[in-house]
Protein backbone atom coordinates (compact mmCIF):
# COMPACT_ATOMS: atom_id res chain seq x y z
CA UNK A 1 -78.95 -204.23 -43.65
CA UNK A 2 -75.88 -202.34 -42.22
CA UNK A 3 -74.82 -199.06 -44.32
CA UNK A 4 -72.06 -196.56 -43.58
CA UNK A 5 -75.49 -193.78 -42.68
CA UNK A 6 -77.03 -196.27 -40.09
CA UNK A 7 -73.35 -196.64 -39.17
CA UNK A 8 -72.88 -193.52 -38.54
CA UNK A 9 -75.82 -192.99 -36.11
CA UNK A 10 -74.96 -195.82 -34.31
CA UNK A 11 -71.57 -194.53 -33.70
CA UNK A 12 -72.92 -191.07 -32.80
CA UNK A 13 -74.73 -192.65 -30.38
CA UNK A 14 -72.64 -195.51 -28.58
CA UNK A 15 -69.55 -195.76 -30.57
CA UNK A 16 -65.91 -194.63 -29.47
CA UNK A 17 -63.03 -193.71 -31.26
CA UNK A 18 -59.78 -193.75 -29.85
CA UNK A 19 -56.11 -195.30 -30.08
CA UNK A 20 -55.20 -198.91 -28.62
CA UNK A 21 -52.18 -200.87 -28.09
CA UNK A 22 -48.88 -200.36 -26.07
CA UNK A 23 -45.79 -200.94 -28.41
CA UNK A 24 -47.63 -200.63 -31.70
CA UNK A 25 -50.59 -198.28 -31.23
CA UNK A 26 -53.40 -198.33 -33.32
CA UNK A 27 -56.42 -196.76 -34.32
CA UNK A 28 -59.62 -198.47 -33.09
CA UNK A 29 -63.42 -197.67 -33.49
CA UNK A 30 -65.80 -199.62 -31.77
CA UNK A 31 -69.55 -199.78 -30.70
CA UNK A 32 -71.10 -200.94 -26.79
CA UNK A 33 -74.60 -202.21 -27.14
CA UNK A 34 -76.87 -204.83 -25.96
CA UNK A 35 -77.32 -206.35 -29.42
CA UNK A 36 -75.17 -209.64 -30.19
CA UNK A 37 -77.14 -209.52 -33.52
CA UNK A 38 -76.14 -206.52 -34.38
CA UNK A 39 -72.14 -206.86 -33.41
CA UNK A 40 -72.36 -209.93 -35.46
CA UNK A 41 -73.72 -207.83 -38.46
CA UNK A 42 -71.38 -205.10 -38.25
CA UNK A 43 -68.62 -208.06 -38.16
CA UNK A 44 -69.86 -209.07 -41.39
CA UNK A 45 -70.12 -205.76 -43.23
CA UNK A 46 -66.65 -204.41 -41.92
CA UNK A 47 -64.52 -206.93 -40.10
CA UNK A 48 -63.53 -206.31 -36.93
CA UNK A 49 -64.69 -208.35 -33.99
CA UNK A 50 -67.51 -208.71 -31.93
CA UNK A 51 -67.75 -210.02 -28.12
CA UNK A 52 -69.41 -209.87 -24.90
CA UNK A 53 -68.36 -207.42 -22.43
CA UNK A 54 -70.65 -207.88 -19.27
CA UNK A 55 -73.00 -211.24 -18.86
CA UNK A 56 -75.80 -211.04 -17.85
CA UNK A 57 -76.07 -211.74 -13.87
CA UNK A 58 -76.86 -214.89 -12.57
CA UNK A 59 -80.79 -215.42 -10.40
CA UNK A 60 -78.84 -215.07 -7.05
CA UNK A 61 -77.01 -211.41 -7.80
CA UNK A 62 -79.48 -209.47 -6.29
CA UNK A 63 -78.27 -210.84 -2.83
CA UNK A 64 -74.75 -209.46 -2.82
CA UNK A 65 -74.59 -206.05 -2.00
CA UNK A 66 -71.90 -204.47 -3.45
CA UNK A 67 -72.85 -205.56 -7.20
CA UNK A 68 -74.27 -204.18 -10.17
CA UNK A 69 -77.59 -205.78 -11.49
CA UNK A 70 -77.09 -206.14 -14.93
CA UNK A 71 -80.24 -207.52 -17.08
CA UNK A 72 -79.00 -208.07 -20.08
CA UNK A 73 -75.36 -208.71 -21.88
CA UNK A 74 -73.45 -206.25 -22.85
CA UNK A 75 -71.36 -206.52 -26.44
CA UNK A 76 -68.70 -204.59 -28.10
CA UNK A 77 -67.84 -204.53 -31.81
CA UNK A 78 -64.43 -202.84 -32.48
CA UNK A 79 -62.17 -202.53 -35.56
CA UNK A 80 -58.43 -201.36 -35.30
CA UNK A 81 -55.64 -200.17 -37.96
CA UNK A 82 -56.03 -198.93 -41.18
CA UNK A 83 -59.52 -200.21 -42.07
CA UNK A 84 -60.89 -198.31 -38.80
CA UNK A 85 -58.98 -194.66 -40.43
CA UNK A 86 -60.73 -195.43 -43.87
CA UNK A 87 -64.23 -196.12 -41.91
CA UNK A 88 -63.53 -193.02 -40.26
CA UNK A 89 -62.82 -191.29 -43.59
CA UNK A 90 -66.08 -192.65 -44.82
CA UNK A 91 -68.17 -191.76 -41.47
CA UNK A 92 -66.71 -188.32 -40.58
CA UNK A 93 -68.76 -186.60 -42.54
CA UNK A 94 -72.17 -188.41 -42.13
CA UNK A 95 -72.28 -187.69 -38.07
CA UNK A 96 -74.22 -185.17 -36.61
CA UNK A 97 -72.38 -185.82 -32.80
CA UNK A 98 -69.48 -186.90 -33.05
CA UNK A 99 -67.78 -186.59 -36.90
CA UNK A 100 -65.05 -184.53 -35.49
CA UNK A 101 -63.81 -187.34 -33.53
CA UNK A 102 -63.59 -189.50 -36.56
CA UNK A 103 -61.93 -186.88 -38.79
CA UNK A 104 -59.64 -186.53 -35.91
CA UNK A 105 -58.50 -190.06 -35.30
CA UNK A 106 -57.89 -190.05 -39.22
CA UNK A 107 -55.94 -186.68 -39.20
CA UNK A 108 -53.80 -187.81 -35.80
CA UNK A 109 -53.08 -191.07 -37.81
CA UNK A 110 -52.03 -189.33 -41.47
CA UNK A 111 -49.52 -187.20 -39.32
CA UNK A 112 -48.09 -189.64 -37.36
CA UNK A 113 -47.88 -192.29 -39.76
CA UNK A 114 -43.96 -191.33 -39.91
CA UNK A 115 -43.40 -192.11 -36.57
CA UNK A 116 -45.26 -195.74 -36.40
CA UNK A 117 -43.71 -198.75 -35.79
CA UNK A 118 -44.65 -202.58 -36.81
CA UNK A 119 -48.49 -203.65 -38.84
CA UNK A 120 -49.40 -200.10 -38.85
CA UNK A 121 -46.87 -198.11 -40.68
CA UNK A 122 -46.78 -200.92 -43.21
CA UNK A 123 -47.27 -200.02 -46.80
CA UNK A 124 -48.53 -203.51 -47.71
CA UNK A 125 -50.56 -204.10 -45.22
CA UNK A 126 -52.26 -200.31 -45.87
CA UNK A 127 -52.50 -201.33 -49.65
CA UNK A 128 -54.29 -204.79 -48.64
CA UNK A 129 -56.70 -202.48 -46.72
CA UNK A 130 -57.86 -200.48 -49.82
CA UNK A 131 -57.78 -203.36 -51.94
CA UNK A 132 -60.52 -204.84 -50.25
CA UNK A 133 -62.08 -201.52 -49.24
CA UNK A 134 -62.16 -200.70 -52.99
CA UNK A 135 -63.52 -204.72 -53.98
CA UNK A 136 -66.26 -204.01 -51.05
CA UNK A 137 -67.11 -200.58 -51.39
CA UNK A 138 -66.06 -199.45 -54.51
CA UNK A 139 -63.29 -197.25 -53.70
CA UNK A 140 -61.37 -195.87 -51.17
């Protein structure tokens, strides 16, 4: 079962944290792995999606020279807006690598919350986010 400490070492290890979007940036978290199992189970414990990034390569690949052999799929689980800062609230202080870059991403999003345009900088949608944070976790 998926908790916010296994979580956290799996972020330490091959998660990201970062800012996506063009117009209407927002904060997105995400993990690379070769698991579809375990994408799919962090999509059921937080939300957020889950999808293949790199398939695996066909029985011929090996002949083309100028490719990458790639044995196995790659997937990527990533979560965006406000329920990625309230993860990161959560996580920040369970990582050993990487908990500054969480805090971070949370700070950089609390001080420019002013400036944000569209989904992110709305109230209701941030209040929907710790409603269900709070009816899934117990609090925000």
């Amino acid at each position: 079962m998926i908790n916010f400490d296994y979580l956290a070492g799996l972020m330490d290890a091959d998660g990201h944290f970062t800012w996506s979007g063009g117009k209407y940036m927002a904060p997105d978290i995400g993990v690379t792995n070769t698991s579809q199992s375990l994408m799919l189970a962090l999509t059921d414990f937080l939300g957020g999606s889950a999808s293949p990034q790199r398939a695996t390569c066909s029985d011929g690949c090996l002949d083309e020279a100028a490719h990458i052999h790639r044995r196995t799929d790659i997937w990527k689980w990533h979560l965006t807006g406000y329920r990625a800062v309230l993860v990161c609230r959560e996580l920040a202080p369970r990582m050993v690598i990487k908990g500054a870059h969480a805090a971070d991403l949370a700070r950089q999003y609390d001080l420019h919350l002013v400036e944000m345009e569209g989904p992110a900088r709305r109230s209701h949608h941030m209040v929907k986010e710790q409603k269900w944070w709070a009816a899934r976790f117990g609090g925000a």
